[in-house]
C-alpha atoms as a PDB file:
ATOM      1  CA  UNK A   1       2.512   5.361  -2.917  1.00  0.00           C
ATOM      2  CA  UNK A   2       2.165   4.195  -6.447  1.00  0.00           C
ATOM      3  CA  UNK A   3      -1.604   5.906  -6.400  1.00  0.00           C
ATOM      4  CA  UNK A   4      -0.956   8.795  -4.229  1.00  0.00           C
ATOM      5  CA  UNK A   5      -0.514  12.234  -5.976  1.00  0.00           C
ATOM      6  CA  UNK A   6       2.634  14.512  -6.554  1.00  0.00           C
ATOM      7  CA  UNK A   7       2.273  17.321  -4.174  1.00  0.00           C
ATOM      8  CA  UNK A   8       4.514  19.793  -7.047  1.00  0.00           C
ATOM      9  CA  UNK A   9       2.590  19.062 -10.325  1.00  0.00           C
ATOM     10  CA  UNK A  10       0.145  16.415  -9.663  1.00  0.00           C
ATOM     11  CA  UNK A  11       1.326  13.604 -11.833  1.00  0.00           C
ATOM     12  CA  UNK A  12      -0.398  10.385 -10.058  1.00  0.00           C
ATOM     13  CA  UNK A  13       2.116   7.250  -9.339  1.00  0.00           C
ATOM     14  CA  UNK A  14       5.246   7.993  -7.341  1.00  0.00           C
ATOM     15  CA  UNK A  15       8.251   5.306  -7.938  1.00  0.00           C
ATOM     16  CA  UNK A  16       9.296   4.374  -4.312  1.00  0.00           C
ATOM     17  CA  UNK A  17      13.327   4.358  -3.469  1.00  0.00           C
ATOM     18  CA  UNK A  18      15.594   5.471  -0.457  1.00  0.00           C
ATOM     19  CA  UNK A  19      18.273   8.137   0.532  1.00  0.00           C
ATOM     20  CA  UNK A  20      21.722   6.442   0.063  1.00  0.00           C
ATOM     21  CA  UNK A  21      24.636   7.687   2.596  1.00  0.00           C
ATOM     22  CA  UNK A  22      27.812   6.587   1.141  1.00  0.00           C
ATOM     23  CA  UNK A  23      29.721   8.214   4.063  1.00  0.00           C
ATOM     24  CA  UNK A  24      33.135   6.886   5.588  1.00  0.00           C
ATOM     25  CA  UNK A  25      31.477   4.525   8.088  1.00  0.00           C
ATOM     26  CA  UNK A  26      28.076   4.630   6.939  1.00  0.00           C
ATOM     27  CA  UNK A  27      25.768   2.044   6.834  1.00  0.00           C
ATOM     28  CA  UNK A  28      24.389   3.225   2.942  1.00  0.00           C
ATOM     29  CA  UNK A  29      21.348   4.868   4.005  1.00  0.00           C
ATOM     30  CA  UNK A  30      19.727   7.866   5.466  1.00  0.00           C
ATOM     31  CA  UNK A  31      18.074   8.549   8.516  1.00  0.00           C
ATOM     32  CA  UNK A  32      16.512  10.980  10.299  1.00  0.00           C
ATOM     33  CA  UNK A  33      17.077  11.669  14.088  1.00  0.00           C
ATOM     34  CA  UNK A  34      14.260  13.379  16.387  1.00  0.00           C
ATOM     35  CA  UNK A  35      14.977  17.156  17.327  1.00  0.00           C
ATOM     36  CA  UNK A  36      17.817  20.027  16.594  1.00  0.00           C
ATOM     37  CA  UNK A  37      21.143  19.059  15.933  1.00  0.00           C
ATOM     38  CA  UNK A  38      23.873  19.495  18.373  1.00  0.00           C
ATOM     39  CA  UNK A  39      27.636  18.709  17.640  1.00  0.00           C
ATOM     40  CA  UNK A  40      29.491  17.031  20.130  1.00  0.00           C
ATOM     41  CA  UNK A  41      33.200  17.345  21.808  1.00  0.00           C
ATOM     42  CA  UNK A  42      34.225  16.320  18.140  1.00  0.00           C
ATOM     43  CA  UNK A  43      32.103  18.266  15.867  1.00  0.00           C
ATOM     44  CA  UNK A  44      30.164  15.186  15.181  1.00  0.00           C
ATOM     45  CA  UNK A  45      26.261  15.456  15.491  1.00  0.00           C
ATOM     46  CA  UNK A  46      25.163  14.081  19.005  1.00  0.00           C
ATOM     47  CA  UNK A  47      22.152  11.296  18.397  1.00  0.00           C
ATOM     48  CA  UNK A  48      22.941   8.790  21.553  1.00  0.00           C
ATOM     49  CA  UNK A  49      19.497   8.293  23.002  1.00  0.00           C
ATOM     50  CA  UNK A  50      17.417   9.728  20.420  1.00  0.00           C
ATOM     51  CA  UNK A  51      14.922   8.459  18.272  1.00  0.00           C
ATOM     52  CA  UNK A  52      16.161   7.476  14.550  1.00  0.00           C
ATOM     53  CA  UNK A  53      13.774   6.606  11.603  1.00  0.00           C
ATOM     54  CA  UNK A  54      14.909   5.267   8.534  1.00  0.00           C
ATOM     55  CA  UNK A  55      14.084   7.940   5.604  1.00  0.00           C
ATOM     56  CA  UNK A  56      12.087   6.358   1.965  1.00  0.00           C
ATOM     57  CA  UNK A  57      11.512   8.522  -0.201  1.00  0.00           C
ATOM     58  CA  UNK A  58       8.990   8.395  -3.327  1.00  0.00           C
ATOM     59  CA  UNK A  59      10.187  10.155  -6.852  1.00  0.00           C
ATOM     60  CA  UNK A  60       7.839  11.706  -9.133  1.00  0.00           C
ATOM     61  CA  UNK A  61       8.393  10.204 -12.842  1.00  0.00           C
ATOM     62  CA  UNK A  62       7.105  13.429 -14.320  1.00  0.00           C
ATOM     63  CA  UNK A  63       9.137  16.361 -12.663  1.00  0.00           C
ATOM     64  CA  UNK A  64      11.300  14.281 -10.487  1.00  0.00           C
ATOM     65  CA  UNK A  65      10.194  15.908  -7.167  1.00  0.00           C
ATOM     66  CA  UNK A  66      10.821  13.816  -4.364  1.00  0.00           C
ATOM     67  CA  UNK A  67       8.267  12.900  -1.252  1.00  0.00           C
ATOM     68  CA  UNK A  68      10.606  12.277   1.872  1.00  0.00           C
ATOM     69  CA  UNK A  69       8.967   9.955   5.024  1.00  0.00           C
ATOM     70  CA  UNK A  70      10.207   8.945   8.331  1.00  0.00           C
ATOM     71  CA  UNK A  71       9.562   5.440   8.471  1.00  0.00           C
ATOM     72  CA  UNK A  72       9.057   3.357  11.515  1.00  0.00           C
ATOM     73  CA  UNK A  73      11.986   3.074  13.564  1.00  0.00           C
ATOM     74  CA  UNK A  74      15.387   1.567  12.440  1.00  0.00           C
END
């Protein structure tokens, strides 16, 4: 992504870098699970079964916006 373009002001160069999730049992990063979310018996989100994708995401060094992608699965 280092030559792909900022989609908010156009500033060319995008630093890459990830979503950290520093969550009681987490395991320190993000990632983003295929279709709505449900809670289960618990109130936790249900995600047995479904598709996961580990999230990068790119920063602009200019305005700071930040360019999220589902990566291949993880």
């Amino acid at each position: 992504m280092k030559n792909n373009t900022c989609t908010h002001c156009g500033t060319v160069g995008l630093a890459e870098g990830f979503i950290e999730d520093a969550g009681e049992h987490s395991r320190g990063y993000a990632r983003w699970i295929e279709g709505a979310m449900e809670r289960g018996f618990f109130g936790g989100a249900k995600r047995i079964g479904r598709p996961r994708r580990k999230i990068v995401a790119f920063r602009c060094p200019e305005c700071g916006h930040l360019e999220l992608f589902a990566a291949d699965e993880g």
